[in-house]
N, C-alpha and C. Protein backbone atom coordinates (compact mmCIF):
# COMPACT_ATOMS: atom_id res chain seq x y z
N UNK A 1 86.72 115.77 88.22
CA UNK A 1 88.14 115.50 88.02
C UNK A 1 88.85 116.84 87.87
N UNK A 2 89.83 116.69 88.56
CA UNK A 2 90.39 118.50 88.73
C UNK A 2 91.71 117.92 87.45
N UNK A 3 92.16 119.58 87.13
CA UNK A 3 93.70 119.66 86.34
C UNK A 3 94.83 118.59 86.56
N UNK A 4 95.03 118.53 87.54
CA UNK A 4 96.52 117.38 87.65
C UNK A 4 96.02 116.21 87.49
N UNK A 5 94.80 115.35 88.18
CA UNK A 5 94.10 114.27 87.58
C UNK A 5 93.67 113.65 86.42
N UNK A 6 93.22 115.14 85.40
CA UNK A 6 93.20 114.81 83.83
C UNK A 6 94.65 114.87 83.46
N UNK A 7 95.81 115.41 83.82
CA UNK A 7 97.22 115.49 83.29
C UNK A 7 97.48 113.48 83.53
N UNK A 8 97.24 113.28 84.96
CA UNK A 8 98.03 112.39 85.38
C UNK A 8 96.82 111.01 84.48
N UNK A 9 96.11 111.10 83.63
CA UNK A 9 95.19 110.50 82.97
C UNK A 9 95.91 109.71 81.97
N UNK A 10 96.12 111.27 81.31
CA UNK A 10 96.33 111.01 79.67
C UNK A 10 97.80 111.21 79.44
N UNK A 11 98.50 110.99 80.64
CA UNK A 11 99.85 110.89 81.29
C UNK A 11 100.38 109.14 81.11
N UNK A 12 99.41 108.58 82.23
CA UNK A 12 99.24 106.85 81.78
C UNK A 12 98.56 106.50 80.37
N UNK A 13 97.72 107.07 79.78
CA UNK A 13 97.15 106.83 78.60
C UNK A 13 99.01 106.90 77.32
N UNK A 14 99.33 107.33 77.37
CA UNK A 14 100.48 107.77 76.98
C UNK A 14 101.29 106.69 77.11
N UNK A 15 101.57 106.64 78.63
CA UNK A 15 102.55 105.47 78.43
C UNK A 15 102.23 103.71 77.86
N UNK A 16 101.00 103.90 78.80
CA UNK A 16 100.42 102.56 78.01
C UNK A 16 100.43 102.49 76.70
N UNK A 17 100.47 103.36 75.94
CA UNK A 17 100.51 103.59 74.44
C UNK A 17 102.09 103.24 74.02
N UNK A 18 102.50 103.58 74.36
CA UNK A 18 103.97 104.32 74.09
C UNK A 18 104.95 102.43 74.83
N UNK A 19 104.05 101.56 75.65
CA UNK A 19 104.65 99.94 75.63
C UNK A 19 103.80 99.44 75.28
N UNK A 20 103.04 99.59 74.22
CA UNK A 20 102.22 98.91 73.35
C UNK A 20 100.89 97.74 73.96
N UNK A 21 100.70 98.63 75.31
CA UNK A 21 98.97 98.07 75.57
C UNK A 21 98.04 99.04 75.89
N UNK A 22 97.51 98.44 75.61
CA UNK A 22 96.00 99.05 76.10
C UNK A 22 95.82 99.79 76.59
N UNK A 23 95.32 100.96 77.27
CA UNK A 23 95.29 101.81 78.33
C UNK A 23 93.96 101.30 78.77
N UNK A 24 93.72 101.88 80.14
CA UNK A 24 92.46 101.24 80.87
C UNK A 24 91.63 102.48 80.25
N UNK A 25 90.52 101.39 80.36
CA UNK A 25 89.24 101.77 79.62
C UNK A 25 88.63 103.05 80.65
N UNK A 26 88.78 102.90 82.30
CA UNK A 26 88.69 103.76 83.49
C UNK A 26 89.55 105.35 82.47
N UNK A 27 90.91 105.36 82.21
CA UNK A 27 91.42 106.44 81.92
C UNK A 27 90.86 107.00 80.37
N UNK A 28 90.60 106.07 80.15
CA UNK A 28 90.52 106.74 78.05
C UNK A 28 88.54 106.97 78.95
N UNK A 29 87.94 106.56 80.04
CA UNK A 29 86.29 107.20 79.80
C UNK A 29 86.54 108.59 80.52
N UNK A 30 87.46 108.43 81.14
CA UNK A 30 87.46 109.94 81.96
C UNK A 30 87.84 110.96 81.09
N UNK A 31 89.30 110.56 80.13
CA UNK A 31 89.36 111.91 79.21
C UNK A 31 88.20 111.97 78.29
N UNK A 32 87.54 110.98 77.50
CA UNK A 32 86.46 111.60 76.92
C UNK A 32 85.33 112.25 77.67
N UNK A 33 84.85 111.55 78.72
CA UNK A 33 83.88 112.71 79.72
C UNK A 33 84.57 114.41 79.45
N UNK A 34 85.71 114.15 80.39
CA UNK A 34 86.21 115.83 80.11
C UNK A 34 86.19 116.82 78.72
N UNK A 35 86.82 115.73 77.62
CA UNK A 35 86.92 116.18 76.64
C UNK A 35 85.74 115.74 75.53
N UNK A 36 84.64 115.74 75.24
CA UNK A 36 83.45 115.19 74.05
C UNK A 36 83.84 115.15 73.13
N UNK A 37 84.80 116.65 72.85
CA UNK A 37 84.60 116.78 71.53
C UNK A 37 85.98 116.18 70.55
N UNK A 38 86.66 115.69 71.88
CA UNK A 38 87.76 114.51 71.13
C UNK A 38 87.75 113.19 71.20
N UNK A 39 86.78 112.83 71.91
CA UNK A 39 86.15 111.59 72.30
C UNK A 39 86.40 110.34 70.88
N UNK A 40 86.46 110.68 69.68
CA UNK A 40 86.44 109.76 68.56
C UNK A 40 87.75 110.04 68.66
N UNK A 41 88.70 110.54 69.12
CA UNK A 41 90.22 110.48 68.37
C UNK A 41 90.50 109.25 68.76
N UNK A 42 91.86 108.32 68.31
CA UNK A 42 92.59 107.19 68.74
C UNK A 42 93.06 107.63 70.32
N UNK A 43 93.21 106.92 70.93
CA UNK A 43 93.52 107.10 72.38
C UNK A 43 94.48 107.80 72.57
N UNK A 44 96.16 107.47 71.71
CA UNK A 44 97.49 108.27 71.65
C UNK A 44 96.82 109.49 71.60
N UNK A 45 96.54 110.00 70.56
CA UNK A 45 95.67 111.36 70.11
C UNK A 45 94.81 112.19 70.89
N UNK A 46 93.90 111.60 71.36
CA UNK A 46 93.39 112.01 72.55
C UNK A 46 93.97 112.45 73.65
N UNK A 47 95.14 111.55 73.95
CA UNK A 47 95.70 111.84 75.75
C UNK A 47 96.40 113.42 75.32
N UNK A 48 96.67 113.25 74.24
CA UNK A 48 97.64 114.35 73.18
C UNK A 48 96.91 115.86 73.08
N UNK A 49 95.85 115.31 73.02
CA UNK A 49 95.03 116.71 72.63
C UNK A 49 94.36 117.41 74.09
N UNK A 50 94.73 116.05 75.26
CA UNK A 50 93.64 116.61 76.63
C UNK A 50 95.46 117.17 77.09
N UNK A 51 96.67 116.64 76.79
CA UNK A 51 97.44 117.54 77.88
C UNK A 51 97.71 118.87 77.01
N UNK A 52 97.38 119.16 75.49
CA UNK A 52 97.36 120.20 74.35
C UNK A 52 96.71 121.52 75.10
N UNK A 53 95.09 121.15 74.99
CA UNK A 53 94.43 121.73 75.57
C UNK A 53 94.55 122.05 77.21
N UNK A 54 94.66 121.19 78.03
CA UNK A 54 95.18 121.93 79.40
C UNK A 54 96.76 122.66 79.65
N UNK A 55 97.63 122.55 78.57
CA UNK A 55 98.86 123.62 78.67
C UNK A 55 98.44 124.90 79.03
N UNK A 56 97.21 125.61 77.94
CA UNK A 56 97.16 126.60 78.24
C UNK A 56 96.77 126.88 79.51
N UNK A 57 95.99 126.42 80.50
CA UNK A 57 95.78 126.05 81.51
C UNK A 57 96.78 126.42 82.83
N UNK A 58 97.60 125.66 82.62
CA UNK A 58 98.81 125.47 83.26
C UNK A 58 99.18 126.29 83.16
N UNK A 59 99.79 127.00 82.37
CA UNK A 59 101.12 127.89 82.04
C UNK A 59 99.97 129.43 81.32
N UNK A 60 99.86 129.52 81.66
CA UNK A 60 98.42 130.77 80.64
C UNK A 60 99.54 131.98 80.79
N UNK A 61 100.67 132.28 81.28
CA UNK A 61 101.33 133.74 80.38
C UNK A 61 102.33 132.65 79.33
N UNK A 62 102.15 131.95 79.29
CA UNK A 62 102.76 131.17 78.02
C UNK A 62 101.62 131.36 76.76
N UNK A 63 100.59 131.35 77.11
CA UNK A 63 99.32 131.23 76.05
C UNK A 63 99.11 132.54 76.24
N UNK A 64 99.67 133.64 76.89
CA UNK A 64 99.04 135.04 76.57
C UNK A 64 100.15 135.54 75.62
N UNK A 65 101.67 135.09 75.61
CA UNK A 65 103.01 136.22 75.27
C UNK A 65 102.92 134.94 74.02
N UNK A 66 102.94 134.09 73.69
CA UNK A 66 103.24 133.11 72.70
C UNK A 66 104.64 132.45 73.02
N UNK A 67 104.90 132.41 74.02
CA UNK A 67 106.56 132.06 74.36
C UNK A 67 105.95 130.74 74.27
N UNK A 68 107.21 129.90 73.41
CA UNK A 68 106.97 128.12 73.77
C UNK A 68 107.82 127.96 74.69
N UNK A 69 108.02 126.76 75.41
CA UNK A 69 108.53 125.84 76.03
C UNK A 69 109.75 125.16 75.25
N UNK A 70 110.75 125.24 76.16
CA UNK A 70 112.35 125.26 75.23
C UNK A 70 112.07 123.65 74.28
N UNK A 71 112.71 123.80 73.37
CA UNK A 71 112.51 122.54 72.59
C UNK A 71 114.40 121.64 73.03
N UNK A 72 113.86 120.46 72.83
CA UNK A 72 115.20 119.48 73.72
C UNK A 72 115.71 118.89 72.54
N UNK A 73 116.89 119.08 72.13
CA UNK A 73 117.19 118.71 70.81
C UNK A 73 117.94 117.14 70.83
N UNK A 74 118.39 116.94 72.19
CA UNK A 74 118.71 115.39 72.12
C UNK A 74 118.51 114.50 73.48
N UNK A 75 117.97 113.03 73.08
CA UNK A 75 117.20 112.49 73.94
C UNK A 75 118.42 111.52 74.54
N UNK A 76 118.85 111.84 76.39
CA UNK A 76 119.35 111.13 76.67
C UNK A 76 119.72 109.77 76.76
């Protein structure tokens, strides 16, 4: 499973969370394969911690300078 595949994972894990079902059991085995060592978190938590951990990934002179990502102060 490459980078955008685990994003687009715990992407649906998320939303399924977020309208209050289930996420498929297919997406919550793939992020724990990738991820073991979060494998016991709650699923929300998990999808949370696999797109956490691949930011740095993504964006790595963000994870070298410490610059965050603008924060959005109101939700359309």
């Amino acid at each position: 499973v490459n980078f955008k595949e685990l994003v687009e994972t715990a992407l649906r894990v998320l939303v399924a969370w977020n309208d209050g079902r289930r996420p498929a059991s297919a997406d919550l085995d793939v992020l724990k394969k990738a991820f073991p060592s979060s494998a016991k978190l709650p699923d929300d938590e998990l999808a949370c911690q696999v797109i956490h951990d691949l930011s740095g990934r993504a964006f790595p002179e963000r994870a070298q300078t410490g610059t965050a990502p603008p924060v959005i102060d109101e939700v359309a």
